[in-house]
N, C-alpha and C. Protein backbone atom coordinates (compact mmCIF):
# COMPACT_ATOMS: atom_id res chain seq x y z
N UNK A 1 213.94 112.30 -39.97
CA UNK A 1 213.66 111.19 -39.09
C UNK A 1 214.80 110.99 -38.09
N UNK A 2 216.15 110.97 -38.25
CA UNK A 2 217.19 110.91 -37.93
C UNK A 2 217.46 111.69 -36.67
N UNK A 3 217.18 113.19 -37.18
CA UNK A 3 216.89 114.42 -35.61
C UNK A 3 216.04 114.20 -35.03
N UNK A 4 214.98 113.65 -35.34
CA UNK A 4 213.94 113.56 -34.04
C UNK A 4 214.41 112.28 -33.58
N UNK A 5 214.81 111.61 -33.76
CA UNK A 5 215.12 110.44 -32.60
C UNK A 5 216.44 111.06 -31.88
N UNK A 6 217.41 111.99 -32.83
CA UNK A 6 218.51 112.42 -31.55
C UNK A 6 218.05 113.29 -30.54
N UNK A 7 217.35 114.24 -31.13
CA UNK A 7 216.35 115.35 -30.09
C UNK A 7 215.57 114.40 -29.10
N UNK A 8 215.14 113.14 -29.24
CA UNK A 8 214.49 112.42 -28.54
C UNK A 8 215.24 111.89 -27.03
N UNK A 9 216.30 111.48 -27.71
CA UNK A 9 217.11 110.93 -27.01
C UNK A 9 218.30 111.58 -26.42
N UNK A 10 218.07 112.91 -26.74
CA UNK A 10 219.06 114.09 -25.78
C UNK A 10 217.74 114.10 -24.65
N UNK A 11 216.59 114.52 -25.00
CA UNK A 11 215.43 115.06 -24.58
C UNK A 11 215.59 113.72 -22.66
N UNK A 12 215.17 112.43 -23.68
CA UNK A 12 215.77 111.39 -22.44
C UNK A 12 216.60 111.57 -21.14
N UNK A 13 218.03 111.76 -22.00
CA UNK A 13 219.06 112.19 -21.11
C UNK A 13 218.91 112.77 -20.17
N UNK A 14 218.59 114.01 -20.89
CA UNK A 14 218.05 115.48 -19.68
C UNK A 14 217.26 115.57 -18.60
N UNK A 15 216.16 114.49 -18.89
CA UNK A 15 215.34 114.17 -18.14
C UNK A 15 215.78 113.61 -16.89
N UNK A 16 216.77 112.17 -17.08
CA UNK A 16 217.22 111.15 -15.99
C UNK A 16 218.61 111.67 -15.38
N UNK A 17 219.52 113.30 -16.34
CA UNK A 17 220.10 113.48 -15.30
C UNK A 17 219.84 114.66 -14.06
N UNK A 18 218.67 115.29 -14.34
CA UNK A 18 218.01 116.16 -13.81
C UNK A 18 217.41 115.33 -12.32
N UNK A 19 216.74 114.07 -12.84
CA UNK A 19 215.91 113.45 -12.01
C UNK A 19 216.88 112.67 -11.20
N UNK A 20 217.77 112.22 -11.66
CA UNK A 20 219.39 111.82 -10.89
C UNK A 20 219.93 112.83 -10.05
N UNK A 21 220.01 113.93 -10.13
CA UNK A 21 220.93 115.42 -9.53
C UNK A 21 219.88 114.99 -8.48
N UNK A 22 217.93 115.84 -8.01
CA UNK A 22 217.35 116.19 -7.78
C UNK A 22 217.73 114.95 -6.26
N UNK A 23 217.13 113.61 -6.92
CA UNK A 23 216.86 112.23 -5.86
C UNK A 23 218.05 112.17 -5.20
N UNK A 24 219.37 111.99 -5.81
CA UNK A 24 220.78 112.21 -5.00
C UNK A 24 221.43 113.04 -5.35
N UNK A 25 221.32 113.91 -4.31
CA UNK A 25 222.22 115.13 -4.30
C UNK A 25 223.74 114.87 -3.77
N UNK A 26 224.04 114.00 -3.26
CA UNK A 26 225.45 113.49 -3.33
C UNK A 26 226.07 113.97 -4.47
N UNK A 27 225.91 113.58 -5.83
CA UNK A 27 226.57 113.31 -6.81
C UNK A 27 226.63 115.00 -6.80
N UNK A 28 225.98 115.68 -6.57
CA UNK A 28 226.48 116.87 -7.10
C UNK A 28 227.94 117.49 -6.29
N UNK A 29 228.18 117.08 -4.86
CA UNK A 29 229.46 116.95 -4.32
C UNK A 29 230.55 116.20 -4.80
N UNK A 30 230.46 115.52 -5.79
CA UNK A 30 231.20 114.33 -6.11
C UNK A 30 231.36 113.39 -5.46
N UNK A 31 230.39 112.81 -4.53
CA UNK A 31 230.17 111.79 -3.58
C UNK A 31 230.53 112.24 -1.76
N UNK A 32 230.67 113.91 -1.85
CA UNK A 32 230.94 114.10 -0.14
C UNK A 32 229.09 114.20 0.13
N UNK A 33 228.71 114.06 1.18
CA UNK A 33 227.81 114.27 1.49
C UNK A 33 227.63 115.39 2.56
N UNK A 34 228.93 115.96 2.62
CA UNK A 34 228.82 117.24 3.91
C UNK A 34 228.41 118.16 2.67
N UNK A 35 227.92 119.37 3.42
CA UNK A 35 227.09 120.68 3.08
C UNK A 35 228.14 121.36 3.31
N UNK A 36 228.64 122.85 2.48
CA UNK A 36 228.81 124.19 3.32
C UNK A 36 229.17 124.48 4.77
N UNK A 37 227.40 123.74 5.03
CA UNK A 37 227.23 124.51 6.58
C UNK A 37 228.51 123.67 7.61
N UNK A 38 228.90 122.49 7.35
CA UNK A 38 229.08 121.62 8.28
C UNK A 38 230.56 122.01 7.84
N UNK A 39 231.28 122.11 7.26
CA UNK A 39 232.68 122.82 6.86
C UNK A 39 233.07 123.67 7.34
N UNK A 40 231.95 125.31 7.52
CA UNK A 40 232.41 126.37 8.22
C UNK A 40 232.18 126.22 9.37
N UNK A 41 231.73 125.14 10.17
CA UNK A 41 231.87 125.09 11.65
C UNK A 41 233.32 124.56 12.07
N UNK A 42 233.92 123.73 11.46
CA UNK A 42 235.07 122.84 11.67
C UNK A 42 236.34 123.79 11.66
N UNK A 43 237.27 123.63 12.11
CA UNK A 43 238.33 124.08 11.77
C UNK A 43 239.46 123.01 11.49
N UNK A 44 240.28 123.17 10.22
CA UNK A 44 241.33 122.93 9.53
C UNK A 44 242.96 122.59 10.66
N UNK A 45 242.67 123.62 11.62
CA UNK A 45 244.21 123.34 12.15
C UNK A 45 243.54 123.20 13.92
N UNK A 46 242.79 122.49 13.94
CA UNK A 46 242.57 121.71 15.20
C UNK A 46 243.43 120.60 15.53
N UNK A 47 243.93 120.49 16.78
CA UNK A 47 244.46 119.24 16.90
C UNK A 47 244.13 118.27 17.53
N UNK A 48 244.94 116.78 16.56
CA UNK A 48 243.60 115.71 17.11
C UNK A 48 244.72 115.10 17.90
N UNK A 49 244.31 114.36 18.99
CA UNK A 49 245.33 113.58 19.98
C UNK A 49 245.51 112.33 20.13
N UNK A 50 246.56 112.07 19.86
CA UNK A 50 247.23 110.50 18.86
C UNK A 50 247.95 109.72 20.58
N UNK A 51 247.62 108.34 20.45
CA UNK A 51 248.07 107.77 21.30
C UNK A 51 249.68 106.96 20.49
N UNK A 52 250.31 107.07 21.35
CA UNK A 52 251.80 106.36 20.75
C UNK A 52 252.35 104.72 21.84
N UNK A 53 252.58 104.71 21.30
CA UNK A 53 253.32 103.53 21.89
C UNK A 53 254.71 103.05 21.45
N UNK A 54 255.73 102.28 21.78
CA UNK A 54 257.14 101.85 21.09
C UNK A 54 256.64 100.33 21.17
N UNK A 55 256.91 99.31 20.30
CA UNK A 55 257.07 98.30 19.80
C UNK A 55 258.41 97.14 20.46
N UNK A 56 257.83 96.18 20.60
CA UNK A 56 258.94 95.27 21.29
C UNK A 56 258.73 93.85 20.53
N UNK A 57 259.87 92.88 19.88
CA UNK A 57 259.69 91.72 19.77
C UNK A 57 259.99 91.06 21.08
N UNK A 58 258.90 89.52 21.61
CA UNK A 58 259.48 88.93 22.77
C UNK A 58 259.20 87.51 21.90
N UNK A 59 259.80 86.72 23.15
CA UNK A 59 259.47 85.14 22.60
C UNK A 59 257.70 84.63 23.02
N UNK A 60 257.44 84.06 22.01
CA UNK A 60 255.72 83.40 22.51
C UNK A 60 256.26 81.97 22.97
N UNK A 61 255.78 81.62 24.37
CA UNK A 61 256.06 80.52 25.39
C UNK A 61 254.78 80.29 25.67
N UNK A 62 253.32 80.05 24.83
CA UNK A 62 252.51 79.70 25.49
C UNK A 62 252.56 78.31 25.05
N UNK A 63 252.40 76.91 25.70
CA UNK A 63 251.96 75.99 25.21
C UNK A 63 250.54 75.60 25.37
N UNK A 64 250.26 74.38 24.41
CA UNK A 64 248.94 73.81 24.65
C UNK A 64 248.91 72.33 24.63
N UNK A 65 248.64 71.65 25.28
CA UNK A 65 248.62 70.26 25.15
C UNK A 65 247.19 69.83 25.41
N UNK A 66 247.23 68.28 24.38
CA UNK A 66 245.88 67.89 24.42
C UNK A 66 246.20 66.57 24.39
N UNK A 67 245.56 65.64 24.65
CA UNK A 67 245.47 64.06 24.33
C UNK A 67 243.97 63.97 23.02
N UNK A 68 244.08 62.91 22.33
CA UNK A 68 243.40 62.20 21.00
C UNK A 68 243.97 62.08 19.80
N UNK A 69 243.32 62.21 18.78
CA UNK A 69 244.16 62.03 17.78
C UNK A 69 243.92 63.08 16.60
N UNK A 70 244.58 63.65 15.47
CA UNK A 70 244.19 64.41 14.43
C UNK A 70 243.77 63.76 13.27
N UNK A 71 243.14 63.91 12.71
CA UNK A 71 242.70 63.39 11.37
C UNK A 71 243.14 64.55 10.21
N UNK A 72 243.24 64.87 8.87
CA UNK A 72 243.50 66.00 8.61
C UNK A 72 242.89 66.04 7.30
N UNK A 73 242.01 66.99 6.85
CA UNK A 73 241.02 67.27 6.13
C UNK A 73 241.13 66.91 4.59
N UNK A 74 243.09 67.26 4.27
CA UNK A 74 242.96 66.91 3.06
C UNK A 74 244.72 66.30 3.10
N UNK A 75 245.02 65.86 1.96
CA UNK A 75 246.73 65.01 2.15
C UNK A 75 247.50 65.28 0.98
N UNK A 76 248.70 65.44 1.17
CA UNK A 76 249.28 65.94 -0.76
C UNK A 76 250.71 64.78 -0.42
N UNK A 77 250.69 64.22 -1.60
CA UNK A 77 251.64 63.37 -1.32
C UNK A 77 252.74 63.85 -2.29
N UNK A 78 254.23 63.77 -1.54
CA UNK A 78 255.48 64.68 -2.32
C UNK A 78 256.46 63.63 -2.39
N UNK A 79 256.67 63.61 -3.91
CA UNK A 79 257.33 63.01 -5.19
C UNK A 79 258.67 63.29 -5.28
N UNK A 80 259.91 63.30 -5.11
CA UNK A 80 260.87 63.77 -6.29
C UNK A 80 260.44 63.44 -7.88
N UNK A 81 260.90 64.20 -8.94
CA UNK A 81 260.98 63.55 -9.97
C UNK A 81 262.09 63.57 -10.51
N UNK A 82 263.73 63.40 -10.02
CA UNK A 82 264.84 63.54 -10.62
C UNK A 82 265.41 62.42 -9.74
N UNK A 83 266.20 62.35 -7.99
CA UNK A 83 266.88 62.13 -7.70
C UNK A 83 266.21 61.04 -6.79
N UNK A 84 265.03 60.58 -6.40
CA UNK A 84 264.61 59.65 -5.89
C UNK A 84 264.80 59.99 -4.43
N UNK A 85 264.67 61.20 -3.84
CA UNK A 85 264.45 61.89 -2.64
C UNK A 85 263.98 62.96 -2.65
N UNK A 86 263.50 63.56 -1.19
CA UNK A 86 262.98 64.65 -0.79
C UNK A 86 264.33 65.50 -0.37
N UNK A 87 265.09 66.35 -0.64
CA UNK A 87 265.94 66.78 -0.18
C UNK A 87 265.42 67.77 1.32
N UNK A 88 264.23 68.85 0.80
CA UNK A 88 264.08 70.11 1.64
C UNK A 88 262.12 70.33 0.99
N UNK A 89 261.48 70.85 2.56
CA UNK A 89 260.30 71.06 1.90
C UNK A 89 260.06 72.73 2.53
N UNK A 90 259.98 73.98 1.41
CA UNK A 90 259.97 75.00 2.41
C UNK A 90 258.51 75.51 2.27
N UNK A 91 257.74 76.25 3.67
CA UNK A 91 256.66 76.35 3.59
C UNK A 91 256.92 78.00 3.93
């Protein structure tokens, strides 16, 4: 009784990974989806052409001014619990 349910259930297996390979053939690349064909057209030591640039810090001087008022969505109110001041708040 024992072998026919393992024979059963190899039998299963075989079935859904056959029918798995067949429907996505991806998996049989290990997830590339290029072919052969599309490999031997390409070449390996082509070169690709890179744009460069050098990097600068400057100062940001844009301002914005507005007139009304802010309201602000949520509020945390800050406690000492030792010395009965706020010395420093770092954000």
């Amino acid at each position: 009784m024992r072998k026919k349910h393992v024979v059963v259930i190899l039998g299963v297996l075989t079935v859904f990974s056959t029918a798995g390979l067949w429907l996505f053939p991806q998996l049989k690349n290990g997830g590339d989806n290029n072919t052969g064909d599309a490999q031997a057209q390409t070449s390996l030591k082509t070169a690709v052409p890179v744009a460069v640039a050098l990097t600068a810090t400057e100062p940001f001087t844009e301002t914005l001014e507005a007139l009304g008022t802010a309201l602000a969505n949520e509020s945390v109110v800050i406690t000492p619990t030792l010395e009965e001041r706020v010395v420093a708040i770092f954000f």
